[in-house]
Protein backbone atom coordinates (compact mmCIF):
# COMPACT_ATOMS: atom_id res chain seq x y z
CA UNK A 1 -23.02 -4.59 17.44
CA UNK A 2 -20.18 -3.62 14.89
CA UNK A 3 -21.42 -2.93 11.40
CA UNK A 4 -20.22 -5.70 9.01
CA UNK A 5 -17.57 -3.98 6.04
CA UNK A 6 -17.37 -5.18 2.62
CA UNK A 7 -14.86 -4.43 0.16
CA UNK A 8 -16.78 -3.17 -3.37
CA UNK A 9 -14.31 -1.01 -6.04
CA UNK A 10 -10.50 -1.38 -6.31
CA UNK A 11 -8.16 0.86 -7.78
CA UNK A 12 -4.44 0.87 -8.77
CA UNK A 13 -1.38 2.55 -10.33
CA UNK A 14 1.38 1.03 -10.02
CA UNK A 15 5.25 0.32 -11.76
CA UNK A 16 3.66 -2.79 -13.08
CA UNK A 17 0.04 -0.90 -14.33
CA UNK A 18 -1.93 1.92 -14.22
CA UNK A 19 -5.06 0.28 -13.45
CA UNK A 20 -5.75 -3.01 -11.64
CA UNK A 21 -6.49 -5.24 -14.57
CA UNK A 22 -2.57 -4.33 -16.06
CA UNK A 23 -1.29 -4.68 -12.48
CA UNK A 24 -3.00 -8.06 -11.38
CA UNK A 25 -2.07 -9.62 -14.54
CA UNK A 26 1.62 -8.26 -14.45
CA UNK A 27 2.11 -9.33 -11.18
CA UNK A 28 0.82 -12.79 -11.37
CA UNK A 29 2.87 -13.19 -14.39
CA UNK A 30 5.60 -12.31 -12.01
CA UNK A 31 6.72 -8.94 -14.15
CA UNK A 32 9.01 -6.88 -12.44
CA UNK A 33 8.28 -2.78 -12.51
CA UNK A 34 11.92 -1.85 -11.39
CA UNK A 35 14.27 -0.18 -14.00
CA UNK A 36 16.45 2.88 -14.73
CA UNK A 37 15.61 6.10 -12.77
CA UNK A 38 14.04 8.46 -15.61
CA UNK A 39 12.53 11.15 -12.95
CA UNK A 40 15.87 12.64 -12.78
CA UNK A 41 19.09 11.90 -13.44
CA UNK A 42 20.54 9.65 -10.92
CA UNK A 43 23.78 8.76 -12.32
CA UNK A 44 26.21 10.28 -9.55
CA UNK A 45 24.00 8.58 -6.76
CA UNK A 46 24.41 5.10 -5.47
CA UNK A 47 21.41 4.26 -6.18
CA UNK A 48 20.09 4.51 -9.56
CA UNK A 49 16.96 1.90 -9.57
CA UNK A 50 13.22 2.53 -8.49
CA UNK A 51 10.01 1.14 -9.64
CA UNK A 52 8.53 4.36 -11.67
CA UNK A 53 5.05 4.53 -12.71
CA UNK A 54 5.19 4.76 -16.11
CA UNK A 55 2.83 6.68 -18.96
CA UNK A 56 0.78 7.92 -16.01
CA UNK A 57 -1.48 11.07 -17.77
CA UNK A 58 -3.12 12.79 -15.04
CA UNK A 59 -5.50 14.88 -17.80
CA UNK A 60 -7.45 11.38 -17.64
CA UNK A 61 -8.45 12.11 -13.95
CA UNK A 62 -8.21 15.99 -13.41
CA UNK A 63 -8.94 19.27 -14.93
CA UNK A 64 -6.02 20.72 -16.96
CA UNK A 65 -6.00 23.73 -14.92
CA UNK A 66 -5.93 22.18 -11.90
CA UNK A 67 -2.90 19.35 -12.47
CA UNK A 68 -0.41 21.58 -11.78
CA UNK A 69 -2.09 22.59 -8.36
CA UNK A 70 -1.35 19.01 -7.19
CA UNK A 71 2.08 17.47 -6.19
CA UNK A 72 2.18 13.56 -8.38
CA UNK A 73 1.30 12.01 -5.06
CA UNK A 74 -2.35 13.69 -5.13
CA UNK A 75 -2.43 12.55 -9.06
CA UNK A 76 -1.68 8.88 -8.81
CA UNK A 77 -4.10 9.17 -5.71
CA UNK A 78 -6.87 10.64 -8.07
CA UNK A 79 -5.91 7.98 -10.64
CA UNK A 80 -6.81 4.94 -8.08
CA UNK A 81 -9.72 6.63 -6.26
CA UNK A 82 -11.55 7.26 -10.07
CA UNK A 83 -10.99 3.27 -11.01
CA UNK A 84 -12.04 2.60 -7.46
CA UNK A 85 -15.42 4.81 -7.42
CA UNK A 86 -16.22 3.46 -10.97
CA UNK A 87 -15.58 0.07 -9.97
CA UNK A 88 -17.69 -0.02 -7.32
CA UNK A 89 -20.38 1.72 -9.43
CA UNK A 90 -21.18 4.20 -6.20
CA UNK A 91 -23.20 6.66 -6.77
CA UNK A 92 -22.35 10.05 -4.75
CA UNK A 93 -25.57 12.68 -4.90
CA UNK A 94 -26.32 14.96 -2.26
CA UNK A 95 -28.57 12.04 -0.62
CA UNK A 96 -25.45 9.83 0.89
CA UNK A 97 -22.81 12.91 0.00
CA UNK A 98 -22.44 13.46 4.26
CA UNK A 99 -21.98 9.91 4.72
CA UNK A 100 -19.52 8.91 2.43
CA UNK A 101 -15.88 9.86 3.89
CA UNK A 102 -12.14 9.32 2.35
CA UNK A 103 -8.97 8.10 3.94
CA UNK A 104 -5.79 8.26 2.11
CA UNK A 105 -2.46 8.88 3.60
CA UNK A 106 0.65 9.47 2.14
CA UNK A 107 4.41 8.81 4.37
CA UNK A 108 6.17 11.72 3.02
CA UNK A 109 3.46 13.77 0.56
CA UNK A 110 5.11 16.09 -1.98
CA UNK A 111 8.68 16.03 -1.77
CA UNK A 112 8.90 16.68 -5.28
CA UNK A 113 7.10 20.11 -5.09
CA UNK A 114 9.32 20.78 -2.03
CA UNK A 115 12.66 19.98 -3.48
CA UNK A 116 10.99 22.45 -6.73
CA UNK A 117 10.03 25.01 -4.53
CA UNK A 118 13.05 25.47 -2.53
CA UNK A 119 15.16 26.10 -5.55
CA UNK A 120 13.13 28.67 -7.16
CA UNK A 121 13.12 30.28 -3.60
CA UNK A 122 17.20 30.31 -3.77
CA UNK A 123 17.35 31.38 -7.06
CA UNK A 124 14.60 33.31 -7.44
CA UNK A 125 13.16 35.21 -4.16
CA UNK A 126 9.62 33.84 -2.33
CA UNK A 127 8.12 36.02 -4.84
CA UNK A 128 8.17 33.13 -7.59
CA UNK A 129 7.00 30.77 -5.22
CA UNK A 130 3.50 29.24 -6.26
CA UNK A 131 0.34 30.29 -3.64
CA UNK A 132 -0.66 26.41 -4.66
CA UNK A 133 2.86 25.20 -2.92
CA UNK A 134 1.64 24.26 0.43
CA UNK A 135 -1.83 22.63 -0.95
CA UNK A 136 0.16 21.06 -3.41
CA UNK A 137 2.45 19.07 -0.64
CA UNK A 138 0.15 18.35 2.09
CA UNK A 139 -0.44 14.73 2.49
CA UNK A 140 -4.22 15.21 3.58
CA UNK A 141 -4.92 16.88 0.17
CA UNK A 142 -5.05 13.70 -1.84
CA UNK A 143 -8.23 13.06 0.58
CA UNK A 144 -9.14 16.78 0.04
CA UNK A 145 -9.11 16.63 -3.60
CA UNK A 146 -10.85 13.04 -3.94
CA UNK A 147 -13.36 14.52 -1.75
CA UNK A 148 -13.91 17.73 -3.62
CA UNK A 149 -13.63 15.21 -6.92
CA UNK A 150 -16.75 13.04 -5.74
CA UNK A 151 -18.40 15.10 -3.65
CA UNK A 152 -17.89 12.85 -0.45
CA UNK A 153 -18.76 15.10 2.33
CA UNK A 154 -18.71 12.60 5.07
CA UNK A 155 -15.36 11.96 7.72
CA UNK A 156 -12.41 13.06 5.19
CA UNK A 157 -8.86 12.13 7.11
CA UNK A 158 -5.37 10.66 6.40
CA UNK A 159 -2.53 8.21 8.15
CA UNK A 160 0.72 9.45 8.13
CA UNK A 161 2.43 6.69 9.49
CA UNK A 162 5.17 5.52 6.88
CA UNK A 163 4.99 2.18 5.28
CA UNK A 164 2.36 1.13 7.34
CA UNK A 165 0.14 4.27 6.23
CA UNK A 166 -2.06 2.82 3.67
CA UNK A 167 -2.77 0.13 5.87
CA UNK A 168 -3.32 1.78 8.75
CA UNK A 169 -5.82 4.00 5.71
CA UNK A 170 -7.80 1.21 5.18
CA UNK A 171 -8.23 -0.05 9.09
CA UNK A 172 -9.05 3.68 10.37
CA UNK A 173 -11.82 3.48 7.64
CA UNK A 174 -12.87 0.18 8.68
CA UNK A 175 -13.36 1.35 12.30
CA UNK A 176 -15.11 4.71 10.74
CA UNK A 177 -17.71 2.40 9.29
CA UNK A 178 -18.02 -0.31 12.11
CA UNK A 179 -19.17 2.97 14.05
CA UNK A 180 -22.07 3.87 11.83
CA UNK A 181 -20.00 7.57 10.93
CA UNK A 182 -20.22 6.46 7.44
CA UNK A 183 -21.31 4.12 4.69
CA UNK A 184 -18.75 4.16 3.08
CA UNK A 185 -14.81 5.31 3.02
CA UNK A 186 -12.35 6.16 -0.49
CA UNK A 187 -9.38 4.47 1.36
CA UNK A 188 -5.81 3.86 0.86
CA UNK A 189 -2.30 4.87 0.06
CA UNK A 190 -0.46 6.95 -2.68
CA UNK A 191 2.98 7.92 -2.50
CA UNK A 192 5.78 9.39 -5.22
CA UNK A 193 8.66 10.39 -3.43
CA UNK A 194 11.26 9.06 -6.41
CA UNK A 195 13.45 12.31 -6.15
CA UNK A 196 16.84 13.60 -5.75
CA UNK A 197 16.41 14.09 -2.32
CA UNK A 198 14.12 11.46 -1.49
CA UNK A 199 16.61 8.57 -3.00
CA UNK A 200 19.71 10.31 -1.65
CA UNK A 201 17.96 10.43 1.87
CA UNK A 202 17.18 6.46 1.65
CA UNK A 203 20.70 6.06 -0.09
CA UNK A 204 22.50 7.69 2.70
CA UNK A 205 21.00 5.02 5.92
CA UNK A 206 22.19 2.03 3.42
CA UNK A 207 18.40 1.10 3.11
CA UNK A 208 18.57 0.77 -0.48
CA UNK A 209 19.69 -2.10 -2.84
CA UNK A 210 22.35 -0.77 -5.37
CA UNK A 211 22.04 -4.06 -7.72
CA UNK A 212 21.93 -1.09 -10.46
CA UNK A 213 23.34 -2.99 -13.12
CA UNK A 214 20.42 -5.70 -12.68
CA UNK A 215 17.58 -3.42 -11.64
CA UNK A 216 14.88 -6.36 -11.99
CA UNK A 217 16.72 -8.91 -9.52
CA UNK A 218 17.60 -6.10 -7.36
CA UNK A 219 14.29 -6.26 -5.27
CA UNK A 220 14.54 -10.13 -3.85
CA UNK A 221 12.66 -10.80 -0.32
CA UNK A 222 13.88 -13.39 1.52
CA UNK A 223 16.98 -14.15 -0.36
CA UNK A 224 20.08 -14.32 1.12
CA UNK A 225 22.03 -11.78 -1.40
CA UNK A 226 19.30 -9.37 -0.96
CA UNK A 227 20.76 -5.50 -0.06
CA UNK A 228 18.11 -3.50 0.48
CA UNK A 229 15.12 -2.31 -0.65
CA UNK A 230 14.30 -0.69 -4.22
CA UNK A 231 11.93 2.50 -4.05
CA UNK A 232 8.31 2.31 -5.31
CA UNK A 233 5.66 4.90 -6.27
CA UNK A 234 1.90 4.28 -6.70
CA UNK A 235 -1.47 4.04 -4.95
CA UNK A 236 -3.52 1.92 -4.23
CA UNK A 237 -7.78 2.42 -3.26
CA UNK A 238 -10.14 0.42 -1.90
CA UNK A 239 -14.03 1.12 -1.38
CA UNK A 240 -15.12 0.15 1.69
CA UNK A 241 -19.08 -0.49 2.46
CA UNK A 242 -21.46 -1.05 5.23
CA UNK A 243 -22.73 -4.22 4.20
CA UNK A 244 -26.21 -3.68 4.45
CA UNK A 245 -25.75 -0.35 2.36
CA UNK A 246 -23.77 -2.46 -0.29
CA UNK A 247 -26.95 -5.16 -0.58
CA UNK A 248 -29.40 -1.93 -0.88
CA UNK A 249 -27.90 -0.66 -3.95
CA UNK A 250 -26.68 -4.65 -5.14
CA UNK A 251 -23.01 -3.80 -5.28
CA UNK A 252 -20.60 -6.42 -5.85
CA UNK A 253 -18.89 -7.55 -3.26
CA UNK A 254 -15.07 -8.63 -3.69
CA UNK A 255 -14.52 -9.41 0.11
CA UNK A 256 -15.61 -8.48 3.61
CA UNK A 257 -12.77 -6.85 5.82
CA UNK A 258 -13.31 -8.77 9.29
CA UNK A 259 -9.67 -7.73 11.12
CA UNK A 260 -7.37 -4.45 12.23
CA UNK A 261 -4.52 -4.78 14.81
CA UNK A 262 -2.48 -1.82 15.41
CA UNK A 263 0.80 -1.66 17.23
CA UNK A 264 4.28 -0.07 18.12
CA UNK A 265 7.91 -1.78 18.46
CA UNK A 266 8.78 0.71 20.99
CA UNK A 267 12.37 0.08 19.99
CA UNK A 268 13.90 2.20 16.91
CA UNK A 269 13.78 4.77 14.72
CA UNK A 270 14.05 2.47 11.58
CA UNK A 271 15.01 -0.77 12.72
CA UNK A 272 12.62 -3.20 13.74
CA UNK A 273 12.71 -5.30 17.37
CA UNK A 274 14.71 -8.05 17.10
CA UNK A 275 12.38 -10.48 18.99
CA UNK A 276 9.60 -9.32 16.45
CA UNK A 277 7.11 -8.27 19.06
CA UNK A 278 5.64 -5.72 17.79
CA UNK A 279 4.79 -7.23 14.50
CA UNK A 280 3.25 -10.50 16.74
CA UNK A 281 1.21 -8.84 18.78
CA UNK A 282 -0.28 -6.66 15.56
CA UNK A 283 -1.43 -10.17 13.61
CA UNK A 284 -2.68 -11.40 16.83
CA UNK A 285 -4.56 -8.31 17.40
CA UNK A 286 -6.35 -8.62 14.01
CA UNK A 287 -6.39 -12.06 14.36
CA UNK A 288 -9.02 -11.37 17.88
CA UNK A 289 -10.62 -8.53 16.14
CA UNK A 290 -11.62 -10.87 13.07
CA UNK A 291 -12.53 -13.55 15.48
CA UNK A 292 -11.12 -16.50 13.72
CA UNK A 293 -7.93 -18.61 15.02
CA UNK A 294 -4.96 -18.37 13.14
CA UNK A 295 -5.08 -21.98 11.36
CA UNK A 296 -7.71 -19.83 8.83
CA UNK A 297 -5.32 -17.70 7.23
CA UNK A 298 -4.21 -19.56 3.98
CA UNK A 299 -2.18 -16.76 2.32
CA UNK A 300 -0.28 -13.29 3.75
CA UNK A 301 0.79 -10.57 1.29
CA UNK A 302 3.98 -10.12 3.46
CA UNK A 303 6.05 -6.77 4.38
CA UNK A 304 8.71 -8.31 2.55
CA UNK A 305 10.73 -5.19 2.14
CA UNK A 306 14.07 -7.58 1.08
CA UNK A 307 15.93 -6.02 4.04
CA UNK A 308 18.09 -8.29 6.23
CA UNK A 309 16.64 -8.21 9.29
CA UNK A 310 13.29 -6.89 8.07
CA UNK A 311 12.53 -10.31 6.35
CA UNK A 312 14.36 -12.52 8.84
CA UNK A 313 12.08 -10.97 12.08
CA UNK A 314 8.71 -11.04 10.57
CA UNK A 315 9.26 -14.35 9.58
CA UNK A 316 10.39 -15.30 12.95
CA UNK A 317 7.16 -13.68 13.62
CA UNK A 318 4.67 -15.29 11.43
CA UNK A 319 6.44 -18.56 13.18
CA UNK A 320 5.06 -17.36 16.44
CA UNK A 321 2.32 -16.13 15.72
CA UNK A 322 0.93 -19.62 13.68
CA UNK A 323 2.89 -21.75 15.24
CA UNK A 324 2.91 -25.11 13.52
CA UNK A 325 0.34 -23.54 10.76
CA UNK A 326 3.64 -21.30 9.51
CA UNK A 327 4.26 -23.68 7.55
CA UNK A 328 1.31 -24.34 5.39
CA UNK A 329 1.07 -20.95 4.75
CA UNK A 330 1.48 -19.69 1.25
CA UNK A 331 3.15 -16.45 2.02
CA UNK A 332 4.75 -13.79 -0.97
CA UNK A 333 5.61 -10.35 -0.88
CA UNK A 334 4.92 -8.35 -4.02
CA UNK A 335 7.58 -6.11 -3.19
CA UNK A 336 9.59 -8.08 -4.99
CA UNK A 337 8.20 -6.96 -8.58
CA UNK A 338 6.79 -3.66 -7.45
CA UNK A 339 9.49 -2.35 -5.21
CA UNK A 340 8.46 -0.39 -1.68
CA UNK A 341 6.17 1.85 -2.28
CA UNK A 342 6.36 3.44 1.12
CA UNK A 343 3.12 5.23 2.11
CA UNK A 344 1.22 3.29 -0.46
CA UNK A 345 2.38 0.02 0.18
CA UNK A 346 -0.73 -1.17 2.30
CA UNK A 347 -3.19 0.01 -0.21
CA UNK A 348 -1.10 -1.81 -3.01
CA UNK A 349 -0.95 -4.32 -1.03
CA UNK A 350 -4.56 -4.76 0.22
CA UNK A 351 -5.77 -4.47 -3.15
CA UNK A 352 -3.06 -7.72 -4.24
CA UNK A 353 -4.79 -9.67 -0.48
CA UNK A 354 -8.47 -9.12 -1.86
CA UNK A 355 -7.75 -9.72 -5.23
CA UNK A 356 -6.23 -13.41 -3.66
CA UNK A 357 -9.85 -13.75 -1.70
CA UNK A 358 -11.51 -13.10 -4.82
CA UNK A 359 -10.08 -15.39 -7.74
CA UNK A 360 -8.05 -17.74 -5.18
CA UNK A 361 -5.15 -16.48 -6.57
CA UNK A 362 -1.68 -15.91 -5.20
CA UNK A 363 0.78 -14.35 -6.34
CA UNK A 364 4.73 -15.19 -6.35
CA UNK A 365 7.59 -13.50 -4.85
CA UNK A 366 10.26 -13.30 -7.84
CA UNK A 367 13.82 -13.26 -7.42
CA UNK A 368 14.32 -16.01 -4.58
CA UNK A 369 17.38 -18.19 -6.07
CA UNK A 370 18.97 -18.51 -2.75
CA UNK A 371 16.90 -18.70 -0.09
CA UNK A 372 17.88 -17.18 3.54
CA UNK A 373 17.97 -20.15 5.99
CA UNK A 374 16.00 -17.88 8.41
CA UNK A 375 13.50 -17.42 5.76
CA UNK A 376 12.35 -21.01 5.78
CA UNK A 377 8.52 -20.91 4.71
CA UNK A 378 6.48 -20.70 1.45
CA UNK A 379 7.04 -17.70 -0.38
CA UNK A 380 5.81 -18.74 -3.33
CA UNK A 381 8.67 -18.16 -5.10
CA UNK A 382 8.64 -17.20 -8.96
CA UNK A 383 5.33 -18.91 -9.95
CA UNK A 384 1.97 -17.86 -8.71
CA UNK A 385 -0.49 -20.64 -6.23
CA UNK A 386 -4.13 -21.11 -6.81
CA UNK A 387 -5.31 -22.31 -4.04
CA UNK A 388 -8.73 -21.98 -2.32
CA UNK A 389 -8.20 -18.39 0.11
CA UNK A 390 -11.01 -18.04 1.97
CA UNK A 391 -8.56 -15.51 4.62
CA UNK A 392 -5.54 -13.33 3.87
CA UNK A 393 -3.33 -10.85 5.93
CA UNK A 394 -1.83 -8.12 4.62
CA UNK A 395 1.36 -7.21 7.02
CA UNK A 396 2.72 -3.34 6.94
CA UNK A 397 5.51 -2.43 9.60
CA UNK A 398 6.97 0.96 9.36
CA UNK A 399 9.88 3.56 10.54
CA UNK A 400 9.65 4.41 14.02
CA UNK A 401 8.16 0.94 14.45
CA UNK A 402 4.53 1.32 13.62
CA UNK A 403 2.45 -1.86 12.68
CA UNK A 404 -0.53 -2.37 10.89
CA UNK A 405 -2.28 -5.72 9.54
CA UNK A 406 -5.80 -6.11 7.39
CA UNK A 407 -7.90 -9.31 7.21
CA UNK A 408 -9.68 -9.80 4.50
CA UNK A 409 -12.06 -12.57 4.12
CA UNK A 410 -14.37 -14.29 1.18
CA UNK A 411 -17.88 -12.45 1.75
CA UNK A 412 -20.72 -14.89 2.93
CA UNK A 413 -24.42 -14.03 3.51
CA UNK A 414 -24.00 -15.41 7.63
């Protein structure tokens, strides 16, 4: 029989926090994060919005000596995963070191060191290059270093699966645990990819929104003026528990993680099917896993990206999927304050779904004044629910048409 998994330390840095207390209250306030690029200067590009972490000092989290071995990804990862581990109050000694594991991915890693790297190598000859420049980039050295930072010795991997990483993160850690490899998983998603290259790259396939001169309406899911989507940077950590190893130690226990479904489009490099298959058979998938029927969800942290065809198809598949139950669903993307935080969406994003479970709390989606006639359920818009959420889904769909959804449920002894 599966082990049961609870959910018992969260952790966040985001553009509307740098810790989950800022965050949650920011984004139930309905606060947007996007503004002005200040990474770089972005005023030739087309895009000159993002939602930047701000005031982030890594010093709080890691040695001085050994910041600058680490791209930002691995620091905002190391911000999250030290809230997280205190949060949960876990205790890492040499007596549970081999069976506590980490899982955090990353969809692009260190683009910033890359981008660094490459210049000093034009300019300057491979002799100036750093010997920290490929640990530094890696996206499976934000695992490596929360590992090496808490002494977790147990299964130590990462997604790399674009926006769908951190939730595919979380579910891979889920599965770890349901096995009996571990008791308990450092899971999630960090991503900073707000550079030159990495804007210009988005910029360039007309993914973006270029609402510059109104950077905090420019992120707007399931409106009908939406552009595009704004880039995000964060991360966001869960701890995930064996229940029974949870009780031992009397952790609190913020939810229990009963559902994973996992699926491709099979259609397109960054467009999703039109007939929303793949994202259907992904909720149903965690919807058999969890073993409930679908009239139990009460709230889904949507994808919400505020693309055009993005929003329209996984509503169209949140229709099929629930059928007449669509439409008492309270549904919101936090996208819409945050931005797309890529790689660390799902984490974000799981985090914002237990959070719901936990104070039965929703939060809005800002920035709907128009709604799209093929967006035609309850997004919540502008004003957060509270409303009894004893389920929630958290939906990630990525490039290349990966799909990953979490179910996260209120804990209960039976």
């Amino acid at each position: 029989m599966d082990k049961r998994v609870v959910v018992t330390g969260l952790g966040l840095v985001t553009p509307v926090g740098l810790n989950v207390k800022d965050s949650w209250e920011a984004l139930k306030s309905g606060v947007s994060g996007i503004d002005l690029i200040t990474h770089f200067d972005a005023k030739d590009l087309p895009v000159r919005i993002a939602g930047e972490v701000k005031g982030f000092d890594p010093s709080l989290y890691i040695e001085q000596k050994e910041i600058k071995k680490m791209d930002r990804f691995i620091h905002l990862a190391m911000g999250a995963s030290t809230e997280a581990i205190i949060d949960s109050q876990l205790k890492i000694d040499e007596s549970i070191a081999d069976q506590v594991g980490v899982s955090i991915g990353a969809g692009i890693g260190g683009l910033s060191t890359i981008e660094h790297y490459h210049k000093i190598l034009l300019e300057k000859g491979y002799r100036r290059i750093t010997p920290f420049f490929i640990p530094m980039l890696i996206i499976n050295l934000a695992s490596g270093n929360v590992s090496i930072k808490f002494g977790a010795k147990g299964p130590n991997t990462c997604a790399v699966t674009a926006c769908s990483t951190g939730t595919h993160s979380i579910g891979d850690a889920y599965r770890i645990i349901q096995r009996g490899e571990a008791i308990a998983m450092i899971a999630g998603g960090t991503e900073s990819c707000i550079t030159p290259l990495g804007v210009s790259g988005f910029a360039v396939m007309k993914a973006l929104s270029t609402r510059n001169e109104e950077p905090q309406r420019a992120s707007r899911p399931f409106d009908i003026n939406r552009d595009g989507f704004v880039m995000g940077e964060g991360a966001g950590i869960v701890i995930l528990e064996e229940l029974e190893f949870a009780k031992s130690r009397g952790a609190r226990i913020y939810a229990e993680l009963i559902g994973y479904g996992m699926s491709a489009d099979a259609y397109h490099l960054t467009s999703p099917s039109p007939d929303g298959r793949g994202a259907v058979m992904c909720m149903k998938k965690a919807l058999n896993d969890a073993k409930i029927a679908p009239e139990k969800i009460s709230y889904i942290n949507a994808h919400g990206t505020s693309t055009k065809y993005g929003d329209e198809i996984e509503t169209k598949a949140i229709k099929e999927v629930f059928g007449n139950h669509a439409k008492e669903l309270v549904i919101s993307s936090t996208k819409s304050m945050t931005g797309h935080l890529l790689g660390a969406a799902g984490g974000l994003e799981a985090v914002i779904s237990v959070l719901s479970v936990f104070h039965n709390i929703i939060p809005p989606t800002i920035n709907i004044d128009e709604p799209d006639p093929e967006c035609d359920l309850d997004y919540a818009p502008y004003k957060f629910r509270e409303l009894d959420v004893e389920y929630a889904m958290s939906n990630s769909f990525g490039f290349g048409g990966t799909n990953g959804c979490l179910i996260f449920s209120k804990y209960r002894e039976t």
